[in-house]
Protein backbone atom coordinates (compact mmCIF):
# COMPACT_ATOMS: atom_id res chain seq x y z
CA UNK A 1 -64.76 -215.09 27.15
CA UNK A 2 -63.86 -212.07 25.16
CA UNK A 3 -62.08 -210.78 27.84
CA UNK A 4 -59.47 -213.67 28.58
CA UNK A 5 -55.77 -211.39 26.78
CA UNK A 6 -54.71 -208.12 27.51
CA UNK A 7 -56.75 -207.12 23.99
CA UNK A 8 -59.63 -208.06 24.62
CA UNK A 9 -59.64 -206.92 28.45
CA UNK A 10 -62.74 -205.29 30.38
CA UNK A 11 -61.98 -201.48 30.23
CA UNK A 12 -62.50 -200.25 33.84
CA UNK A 13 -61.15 -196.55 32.88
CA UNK A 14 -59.69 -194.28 35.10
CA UNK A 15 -59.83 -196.27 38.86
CA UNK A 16 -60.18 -193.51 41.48
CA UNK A 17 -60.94 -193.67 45.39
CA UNK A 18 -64.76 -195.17 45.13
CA UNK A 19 -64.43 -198.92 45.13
CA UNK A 20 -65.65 -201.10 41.79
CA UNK A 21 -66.96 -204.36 41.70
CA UNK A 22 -67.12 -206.71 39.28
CA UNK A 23 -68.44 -210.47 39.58
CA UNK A 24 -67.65 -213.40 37.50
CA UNK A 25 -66.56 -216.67 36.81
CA UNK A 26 -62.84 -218.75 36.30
CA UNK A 27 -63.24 -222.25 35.24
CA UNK A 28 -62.30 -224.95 32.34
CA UNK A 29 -64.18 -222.92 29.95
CA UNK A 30 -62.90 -219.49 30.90
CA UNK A 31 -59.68 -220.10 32.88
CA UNK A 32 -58.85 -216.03 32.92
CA UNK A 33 -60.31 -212.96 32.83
CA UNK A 34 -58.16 -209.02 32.13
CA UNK A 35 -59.64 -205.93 33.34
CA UNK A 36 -57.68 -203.00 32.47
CA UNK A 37 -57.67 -199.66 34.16
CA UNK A 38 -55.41 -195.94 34.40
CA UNK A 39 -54.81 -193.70 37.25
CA UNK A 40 -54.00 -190.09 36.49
CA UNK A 41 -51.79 -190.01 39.78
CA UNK A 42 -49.49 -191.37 42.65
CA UNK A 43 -52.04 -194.01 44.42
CA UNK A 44 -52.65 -196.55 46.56
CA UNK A 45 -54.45 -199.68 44.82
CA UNK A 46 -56.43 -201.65 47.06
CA UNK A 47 -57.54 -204.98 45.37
CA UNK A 48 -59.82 -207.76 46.83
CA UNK A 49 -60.68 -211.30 45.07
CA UNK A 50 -63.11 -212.83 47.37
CA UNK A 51 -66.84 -215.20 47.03
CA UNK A 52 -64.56 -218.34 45.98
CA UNK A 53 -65.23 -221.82 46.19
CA UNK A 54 -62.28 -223.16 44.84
CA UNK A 55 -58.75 -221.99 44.34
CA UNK A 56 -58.45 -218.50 42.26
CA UNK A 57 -55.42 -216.08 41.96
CA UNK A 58 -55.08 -212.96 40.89
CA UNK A 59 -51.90 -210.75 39.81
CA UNK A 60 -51.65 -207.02 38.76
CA UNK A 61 -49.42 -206.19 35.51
CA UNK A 62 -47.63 -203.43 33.88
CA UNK A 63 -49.03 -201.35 30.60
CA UNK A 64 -47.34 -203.96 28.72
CA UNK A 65 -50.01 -206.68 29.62
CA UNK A 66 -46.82 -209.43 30.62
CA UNK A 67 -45.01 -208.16 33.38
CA UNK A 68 -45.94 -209.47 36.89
CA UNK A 69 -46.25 -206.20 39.60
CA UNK A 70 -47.74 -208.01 42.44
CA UNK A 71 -49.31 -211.16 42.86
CA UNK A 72 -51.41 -213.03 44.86
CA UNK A 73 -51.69 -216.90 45.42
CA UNK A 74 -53.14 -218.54 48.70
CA UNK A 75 -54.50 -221.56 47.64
CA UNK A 76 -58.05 -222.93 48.27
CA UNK A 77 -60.77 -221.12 48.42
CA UNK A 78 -58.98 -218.06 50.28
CA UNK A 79 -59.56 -214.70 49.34
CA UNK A 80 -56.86 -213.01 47.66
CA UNK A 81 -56.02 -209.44 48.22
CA UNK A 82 -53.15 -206.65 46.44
CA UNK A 83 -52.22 -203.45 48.17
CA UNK A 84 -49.66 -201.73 46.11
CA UNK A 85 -48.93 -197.99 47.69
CA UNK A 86 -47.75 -195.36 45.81
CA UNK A 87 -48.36 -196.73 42.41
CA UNK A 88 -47.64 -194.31 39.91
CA UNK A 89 -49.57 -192.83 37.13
CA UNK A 90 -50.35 -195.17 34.15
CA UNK A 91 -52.15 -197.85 32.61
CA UNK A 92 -52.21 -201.68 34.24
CA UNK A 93 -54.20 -204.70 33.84
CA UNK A 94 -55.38 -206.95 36.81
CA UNK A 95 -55.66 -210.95 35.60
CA UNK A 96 -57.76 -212.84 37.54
CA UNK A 97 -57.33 -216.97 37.16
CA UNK A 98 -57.76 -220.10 38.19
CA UNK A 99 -55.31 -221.55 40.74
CA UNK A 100 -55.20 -225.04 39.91
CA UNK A 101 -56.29 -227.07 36.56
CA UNK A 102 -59.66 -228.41 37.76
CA UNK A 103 -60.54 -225.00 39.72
CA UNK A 104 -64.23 -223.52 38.67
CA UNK A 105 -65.54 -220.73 40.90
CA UNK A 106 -67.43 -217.94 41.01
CA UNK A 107 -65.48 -214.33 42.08
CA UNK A 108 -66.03 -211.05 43.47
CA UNK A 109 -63.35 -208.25 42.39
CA UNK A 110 -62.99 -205.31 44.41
CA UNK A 111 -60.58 -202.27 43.02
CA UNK A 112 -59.96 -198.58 44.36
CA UNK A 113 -56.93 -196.22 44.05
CA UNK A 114 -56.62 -194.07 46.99
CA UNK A 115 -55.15 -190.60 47.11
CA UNK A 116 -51.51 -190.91 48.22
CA UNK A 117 -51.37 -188.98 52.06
CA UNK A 118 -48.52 -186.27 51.14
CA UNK A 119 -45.19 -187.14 52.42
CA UNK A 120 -44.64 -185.12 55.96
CA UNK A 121 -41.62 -182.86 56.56
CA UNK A 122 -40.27 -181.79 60.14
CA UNK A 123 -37.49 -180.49 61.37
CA UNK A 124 -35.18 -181.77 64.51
CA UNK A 125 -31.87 -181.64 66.39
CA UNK A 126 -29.22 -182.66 68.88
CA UNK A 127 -27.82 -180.66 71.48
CA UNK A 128 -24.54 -181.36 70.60
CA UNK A 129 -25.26 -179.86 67.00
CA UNK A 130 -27.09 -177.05 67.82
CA UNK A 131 -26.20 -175.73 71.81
CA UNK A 132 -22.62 -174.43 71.27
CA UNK A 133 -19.98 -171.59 71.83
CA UNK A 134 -20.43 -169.14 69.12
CA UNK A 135 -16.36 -168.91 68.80
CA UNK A 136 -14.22 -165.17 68.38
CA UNK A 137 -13.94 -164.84 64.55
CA UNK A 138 -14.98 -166.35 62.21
CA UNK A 139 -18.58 -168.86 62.13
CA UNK A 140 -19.70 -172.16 63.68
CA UNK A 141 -21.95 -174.23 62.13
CA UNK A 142 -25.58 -175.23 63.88
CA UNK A 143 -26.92 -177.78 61.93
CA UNK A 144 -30.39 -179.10 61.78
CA UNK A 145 -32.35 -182.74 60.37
CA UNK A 146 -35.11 -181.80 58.11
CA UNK A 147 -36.90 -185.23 57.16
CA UNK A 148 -39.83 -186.67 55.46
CA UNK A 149 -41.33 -190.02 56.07
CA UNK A 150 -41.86 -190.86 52.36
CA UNK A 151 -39.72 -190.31 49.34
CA UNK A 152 -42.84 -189.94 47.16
CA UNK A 153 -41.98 -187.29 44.38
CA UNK A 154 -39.95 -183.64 45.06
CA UNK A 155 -41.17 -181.87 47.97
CA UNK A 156 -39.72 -178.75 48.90
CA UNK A 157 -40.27 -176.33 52.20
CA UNK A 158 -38.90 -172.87 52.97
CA UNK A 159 -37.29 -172.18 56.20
CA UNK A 160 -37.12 -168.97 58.41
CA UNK A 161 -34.56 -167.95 61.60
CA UNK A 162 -35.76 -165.82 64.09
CA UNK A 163 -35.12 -164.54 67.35
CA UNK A 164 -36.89 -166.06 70.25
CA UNK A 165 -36.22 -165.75 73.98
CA UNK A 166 -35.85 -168.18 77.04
CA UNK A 167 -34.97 -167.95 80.58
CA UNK A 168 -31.35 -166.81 81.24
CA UNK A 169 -31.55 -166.56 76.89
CA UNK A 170 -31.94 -163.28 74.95
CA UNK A 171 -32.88 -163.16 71.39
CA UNK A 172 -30.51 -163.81 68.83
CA UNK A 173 -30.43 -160.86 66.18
CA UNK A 174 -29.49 -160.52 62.42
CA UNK A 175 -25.90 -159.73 63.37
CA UNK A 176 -25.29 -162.76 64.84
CA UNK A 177 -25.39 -164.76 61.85
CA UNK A 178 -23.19 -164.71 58.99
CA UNK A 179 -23.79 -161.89 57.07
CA UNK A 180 -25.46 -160.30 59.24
CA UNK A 181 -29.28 -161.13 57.89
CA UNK A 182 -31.34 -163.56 59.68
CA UNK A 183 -31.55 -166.84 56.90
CA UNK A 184 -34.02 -168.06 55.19
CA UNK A 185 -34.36 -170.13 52.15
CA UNK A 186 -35.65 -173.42 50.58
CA UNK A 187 -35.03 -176.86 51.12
CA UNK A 188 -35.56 -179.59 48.19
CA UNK A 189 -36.00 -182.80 47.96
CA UNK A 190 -35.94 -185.17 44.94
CA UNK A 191 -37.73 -187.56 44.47
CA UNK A 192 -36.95 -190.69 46.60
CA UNK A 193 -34.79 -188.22 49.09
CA UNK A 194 -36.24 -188.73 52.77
CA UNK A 195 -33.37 -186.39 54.61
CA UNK A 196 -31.93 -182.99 54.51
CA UNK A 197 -28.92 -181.07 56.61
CA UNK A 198 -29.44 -177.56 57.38
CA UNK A 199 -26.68 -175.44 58.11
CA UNK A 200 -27.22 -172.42 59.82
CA UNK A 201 -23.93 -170.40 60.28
CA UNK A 202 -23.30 -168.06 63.06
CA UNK A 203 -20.91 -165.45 63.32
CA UNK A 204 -17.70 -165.69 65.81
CA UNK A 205 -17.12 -162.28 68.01
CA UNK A 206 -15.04 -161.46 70.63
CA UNK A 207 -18.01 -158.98 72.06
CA UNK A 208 -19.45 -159.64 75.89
CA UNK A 209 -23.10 -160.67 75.34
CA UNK A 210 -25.54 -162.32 76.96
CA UNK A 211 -26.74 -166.23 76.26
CA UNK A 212 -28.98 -166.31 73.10
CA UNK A 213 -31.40 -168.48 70.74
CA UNK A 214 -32.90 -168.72 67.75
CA UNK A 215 -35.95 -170.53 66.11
CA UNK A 216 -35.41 -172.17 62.79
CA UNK A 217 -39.09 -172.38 61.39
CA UNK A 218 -40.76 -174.32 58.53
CA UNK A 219 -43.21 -173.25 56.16
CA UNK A 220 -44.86 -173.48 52.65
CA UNK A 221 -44.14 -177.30 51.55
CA UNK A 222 -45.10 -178.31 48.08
CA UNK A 223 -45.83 -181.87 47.88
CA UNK A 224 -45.99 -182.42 51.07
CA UNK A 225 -47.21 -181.91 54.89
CA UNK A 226 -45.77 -180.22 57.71
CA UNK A 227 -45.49 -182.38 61.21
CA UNK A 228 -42.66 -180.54 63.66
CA UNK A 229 -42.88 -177.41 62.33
CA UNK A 230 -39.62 -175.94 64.45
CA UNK A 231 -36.39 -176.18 66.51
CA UNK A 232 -34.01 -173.68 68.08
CA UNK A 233 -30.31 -173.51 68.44
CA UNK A 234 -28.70 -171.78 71.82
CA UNK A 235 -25.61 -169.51 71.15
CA UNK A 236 -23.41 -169.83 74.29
CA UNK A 237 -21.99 -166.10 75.03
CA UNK A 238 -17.74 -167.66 75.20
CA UNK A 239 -16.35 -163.79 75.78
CA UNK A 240 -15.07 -162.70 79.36
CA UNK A 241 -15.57 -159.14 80.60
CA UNK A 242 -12.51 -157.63 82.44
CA UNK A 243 -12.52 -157.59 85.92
CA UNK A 244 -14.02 -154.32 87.16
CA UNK A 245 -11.52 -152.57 88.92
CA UNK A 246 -12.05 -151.37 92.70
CA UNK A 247 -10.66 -148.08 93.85
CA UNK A 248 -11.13 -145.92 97.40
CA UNK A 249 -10.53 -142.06 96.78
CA UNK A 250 -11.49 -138.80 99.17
CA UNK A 251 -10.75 -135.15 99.78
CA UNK A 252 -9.13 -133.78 102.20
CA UNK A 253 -12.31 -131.77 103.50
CA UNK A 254 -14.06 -135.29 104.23
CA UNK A 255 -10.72 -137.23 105.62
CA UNK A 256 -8.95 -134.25 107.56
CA UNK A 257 -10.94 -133.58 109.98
CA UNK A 258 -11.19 -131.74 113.94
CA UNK A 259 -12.44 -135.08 116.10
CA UNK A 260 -14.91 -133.54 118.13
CA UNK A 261 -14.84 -133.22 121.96
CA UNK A 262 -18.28 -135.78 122.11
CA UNK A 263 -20.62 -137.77 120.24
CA UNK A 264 -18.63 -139.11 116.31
CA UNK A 265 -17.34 -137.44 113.78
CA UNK A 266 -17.95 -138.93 109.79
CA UNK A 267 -14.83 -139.04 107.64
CA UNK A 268 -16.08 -140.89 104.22
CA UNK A 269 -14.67 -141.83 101.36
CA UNK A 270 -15.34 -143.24 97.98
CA UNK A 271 -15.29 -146.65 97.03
CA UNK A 272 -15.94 -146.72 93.27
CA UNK A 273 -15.32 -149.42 90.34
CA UNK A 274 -14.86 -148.65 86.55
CA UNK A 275 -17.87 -150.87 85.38
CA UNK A 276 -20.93 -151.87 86.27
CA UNK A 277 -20.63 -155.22 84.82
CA UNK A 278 -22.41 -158.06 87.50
CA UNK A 279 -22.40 -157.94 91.52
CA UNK A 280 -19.23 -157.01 93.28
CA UNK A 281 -17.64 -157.01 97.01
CA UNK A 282 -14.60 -156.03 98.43
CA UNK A 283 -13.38 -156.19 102.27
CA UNK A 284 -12.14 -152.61 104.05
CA UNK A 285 -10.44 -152.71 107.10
CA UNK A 286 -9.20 -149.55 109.50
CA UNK A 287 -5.38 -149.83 110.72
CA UNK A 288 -3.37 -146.91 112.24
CA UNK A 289 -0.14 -145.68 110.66
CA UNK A 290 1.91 -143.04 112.21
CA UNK A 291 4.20 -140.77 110.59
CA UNK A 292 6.32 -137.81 111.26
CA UNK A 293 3.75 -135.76 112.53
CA UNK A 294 0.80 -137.62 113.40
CA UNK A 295 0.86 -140.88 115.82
CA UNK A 296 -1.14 -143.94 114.71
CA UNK A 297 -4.73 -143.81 115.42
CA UNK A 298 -6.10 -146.98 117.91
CA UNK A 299 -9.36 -148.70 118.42
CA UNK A 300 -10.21 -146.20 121.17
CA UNK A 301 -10.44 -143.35 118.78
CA UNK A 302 -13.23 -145.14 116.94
CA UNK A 303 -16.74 -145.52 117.43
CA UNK A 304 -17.61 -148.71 119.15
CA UNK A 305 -13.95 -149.07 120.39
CA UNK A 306 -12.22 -151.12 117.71
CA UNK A 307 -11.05 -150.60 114.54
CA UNK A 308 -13.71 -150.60 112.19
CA UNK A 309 -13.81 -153.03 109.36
CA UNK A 310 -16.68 -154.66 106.95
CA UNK A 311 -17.40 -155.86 103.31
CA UNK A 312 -19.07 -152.97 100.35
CA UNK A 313 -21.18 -154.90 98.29
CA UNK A 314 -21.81 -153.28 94.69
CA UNK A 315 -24.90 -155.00 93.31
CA UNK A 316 -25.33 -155.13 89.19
CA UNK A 317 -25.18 -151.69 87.48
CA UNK A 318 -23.81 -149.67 90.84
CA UNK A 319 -20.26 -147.98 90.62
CA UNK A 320 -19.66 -145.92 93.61
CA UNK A 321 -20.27 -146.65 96.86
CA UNK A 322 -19.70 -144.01 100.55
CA UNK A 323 -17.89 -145.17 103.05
CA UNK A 324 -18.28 -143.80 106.21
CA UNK A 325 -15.53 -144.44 109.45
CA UNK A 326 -17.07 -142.65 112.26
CA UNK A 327 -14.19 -141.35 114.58
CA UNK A 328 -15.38 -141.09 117.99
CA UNK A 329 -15.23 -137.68 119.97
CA UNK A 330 -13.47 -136.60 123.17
CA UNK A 331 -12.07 -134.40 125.49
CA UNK A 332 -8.49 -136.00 126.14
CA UNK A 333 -5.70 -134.42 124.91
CA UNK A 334 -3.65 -136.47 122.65
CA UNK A 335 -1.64 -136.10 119.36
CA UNK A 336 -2.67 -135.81 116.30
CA UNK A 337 -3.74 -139.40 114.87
CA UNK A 338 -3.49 -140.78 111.38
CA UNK A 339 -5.08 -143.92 109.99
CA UNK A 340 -5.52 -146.06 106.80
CA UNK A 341 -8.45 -147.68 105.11
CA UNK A 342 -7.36 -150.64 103.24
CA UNK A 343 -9.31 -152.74 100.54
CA UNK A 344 -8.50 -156.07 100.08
CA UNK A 345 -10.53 -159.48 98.50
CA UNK A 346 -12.62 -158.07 96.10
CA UNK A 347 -14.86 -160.64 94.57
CA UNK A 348 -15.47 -160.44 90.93
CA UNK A 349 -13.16 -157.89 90.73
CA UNK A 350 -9.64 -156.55 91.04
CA UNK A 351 -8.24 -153.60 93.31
CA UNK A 352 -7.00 -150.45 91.79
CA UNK A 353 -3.52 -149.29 92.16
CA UNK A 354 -1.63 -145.60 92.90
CA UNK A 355 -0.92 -144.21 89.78
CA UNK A 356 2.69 -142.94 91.04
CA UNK A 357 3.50 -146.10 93.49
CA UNK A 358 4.62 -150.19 92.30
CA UNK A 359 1.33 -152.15 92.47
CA UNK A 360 0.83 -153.82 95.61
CA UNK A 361 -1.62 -155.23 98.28
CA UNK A 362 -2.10 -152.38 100.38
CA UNK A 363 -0.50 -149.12 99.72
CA UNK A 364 -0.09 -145.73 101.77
CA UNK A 365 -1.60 -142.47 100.72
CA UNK A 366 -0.09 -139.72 101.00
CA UNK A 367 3.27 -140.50 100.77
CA UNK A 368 5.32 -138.76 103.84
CA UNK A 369 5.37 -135.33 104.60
CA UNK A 370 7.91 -133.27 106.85
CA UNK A 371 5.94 -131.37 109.63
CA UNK A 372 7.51 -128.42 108.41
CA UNK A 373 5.24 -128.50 105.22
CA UNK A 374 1.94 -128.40 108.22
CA UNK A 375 0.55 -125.51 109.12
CA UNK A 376 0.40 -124.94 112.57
CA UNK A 377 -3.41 -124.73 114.28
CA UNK A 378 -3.55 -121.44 116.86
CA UNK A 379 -5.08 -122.62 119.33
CA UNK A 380 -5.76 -121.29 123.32
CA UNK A 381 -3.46 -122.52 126.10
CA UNK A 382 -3.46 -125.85 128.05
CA UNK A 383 -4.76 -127.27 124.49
CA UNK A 384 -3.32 -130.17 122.90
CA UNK A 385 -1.13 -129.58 119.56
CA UNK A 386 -3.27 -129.73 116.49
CA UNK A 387 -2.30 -129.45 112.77
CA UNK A 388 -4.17 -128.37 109.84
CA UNK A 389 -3.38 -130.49 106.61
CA UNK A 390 -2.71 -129.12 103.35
CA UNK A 391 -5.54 -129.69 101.20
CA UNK A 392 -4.65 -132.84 99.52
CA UNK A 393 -5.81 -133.51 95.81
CA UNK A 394 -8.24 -136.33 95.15
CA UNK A 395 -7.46 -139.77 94.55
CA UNK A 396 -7.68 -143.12 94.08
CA UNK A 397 -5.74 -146.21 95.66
CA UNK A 398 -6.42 -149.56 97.31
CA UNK A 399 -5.84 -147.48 100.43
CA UNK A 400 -6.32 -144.23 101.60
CA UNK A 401 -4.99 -142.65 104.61
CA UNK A 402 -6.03 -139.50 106.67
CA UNK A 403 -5.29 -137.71 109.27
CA UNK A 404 -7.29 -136.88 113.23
CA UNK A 405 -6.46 -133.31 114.47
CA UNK A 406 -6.84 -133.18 118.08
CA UNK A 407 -8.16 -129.95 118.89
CA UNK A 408 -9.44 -130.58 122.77
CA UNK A 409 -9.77 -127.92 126.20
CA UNK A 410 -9.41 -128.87 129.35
């Protein structure tokens, strides 16, 4: 009986994980019993009252031996049981009694504090949050949801941003962040704090890049367990290239050519673009265009007998391109024949212009010439008029014209 008040009660000591177990009796003649114990940390007390025969109850109490923590009161000859998680560090007293006024029993009490589990941190995200346009100027804000499933004492973890590749995704470097350092730092939480927002701030540019992503990575936690250990964010590239711009050039010494009395004759030009940037095409098409000295040239004079036309396809990285109109060769005496090469719908890119002519869809190059300024060919009797060009500087256009000399003997 000398341990029925809070003064007098059985000293258990410091309660730890191992289990203690203490049998005894509740009756008319001892109608409580007070063990007292401490734990030196955050635990879990597990607390059994079982072996009854009639009704006994059992409650756990503060240091101050009067306030009520838990209780437990079934009735009968039930066991009773306590689990009280995260109880902190301290001194408490468990009463055990009798349940009603007539109860007498025998009991069996079971106590063990077990370590806490540490509270576990990970990190997670939305698409909408953290999949975005990285903007022109400026930064936009990727934010992430660090959590922990208990608010058991301050935790903190450190967090790290790195570059990481995917498909159709390059990595993400320091300069695309504000201040041009990948971040890092530490997260904290207080105690009783189960969520966190992380901000990670990229920087707005108006520069063509590719698609990119990053890897925002925990590490180090105090107080605490990691479960997801990382996320990523996705930096949408939001910048346009220009157009490249498609341009067909030659020189005279490819384009002003003798036609040959058999077999074809090459004239090629050069199809170029001012950037490499992704695939290109454009459509060319042959037309004849007479002026004051030559007649128009006709599907007949081509290879193949029409007038040759086709698409130039410029794959990633490729700028110039040959194009080659093969001008078929014979012995019939005819003018001299001019025709033009024309570009026209250019995918994924936009068709150059004369530098000294109003843009337009197709242009004419050169621009006329008297046939006083052409040289006259010698050539024998009985063959057909021919005229040498002058040599014409190189250049670029949408269109380029040149020029058949018939040079032919019977």
């Amino acid at each position: 009986m000398s341990d029925n008040t809070t003064a007098t009660a059985r000293n258990i000591g410091t309660l730890g994980a191992t289990t203690q177990t203490f049998n005894d009796f509740v009756g008319s003649t001892d109608t409580s019993d007070y063990y007292r114990f401490e734990i030196g940390s955050t635990r879990n007390l597990r607390l059994a009252l079982s072996g009854l025969s009639e009704d006994a109850d059992v409650d756990l109490r503060a240091s101050n031996g009067t306030t009520v923590l838990r209780s437990s009161t079934r009735g009968g000859s039930q066991s009773e049981s306590i689990n009280y998680d995260n109880l902190a560090a301290g001194t408490y007293y468990v009463r055990v009694y009798r349940g009603t006024s007539t109860a007498n029993t025998n009991y069996r009490l079971a106590l063990s504090a077990q370590t806490v589990a540490p509270p576990v941190i990970s990190i997670s995200s939305t698409a909408a949050n953290t999949i975005k346009n990285e903007g022109n100027s400026g930064s936009t804000p990727f934010t992430f949801t660090v959590s922990r499933n208990s608010g058991t004492g301050a935790s903190t973890v450190r967090y790290a941003v790195t570059g990481t590749t995917a498909t159709g995704q390059t990595a993400a470097s320091a300069s695309d962040f504000v201040g041009g350092v990948l971040p890092t730092g530490t997260i904290s939480f207080a105690s009783g704090e189960t969520s966190k927002t992380l901000t990670i701030n990229v920087a707005g540019d108006t520069a063509v890049e590719s698609n990119e992503r990053f890897n925002v990575t925990l590490s180090s936690p105090t107080n605490a367990a990691l479960g997801t250990t990382s996320d990523y964010g996705a930096i949408n590239n939001d910048d346009v290239a220009a157009a490249p711009v498609i341009s067909i050039s030659s020189t005279a010494a490819n384009t002003i050519k003798n036609e040959g009395n058999s077999g074809s004759t090459p004239f090629t030009f050069t199809v170029s673009r001012n950037s490499g940037t992704g695939a290109s095409t454009v459509r060319y098409a042959v037309t004849g265009v007479a002026d004051s000295t030559r007649a128009a040239a006709s599907a007949s004079d081509f290879v193949g007998g029409v007038l040759p036309t086709g698409t130039i396809s410029f794959a990633a990285g490729e700028t110039s391109k040959t194009l080659t109109i093969n001008v078929a060769g014979d012995t019939a005496v005819e003018s001299n024949e001019r025709f033009n090469v024309t570009l026209s719908s250019p995918t994924n890119a936009t068709l150059g212009r004369p530098p000294t002519m109003a843009p337009s869809t197709t242009t004419t190059w050169p621009p006329h010439r008297s046939s006083a300024s052409v040289p006259r060919l010698q050539t024998p009797s009985r063959t057909k008029a021919t005229a040498a060009a002058r040599p014409l500087p190189s250049r670029s256009a949408a269109t380029a014209g040149r020029a058949l000399r018939r040079c032919a003997t019977p």
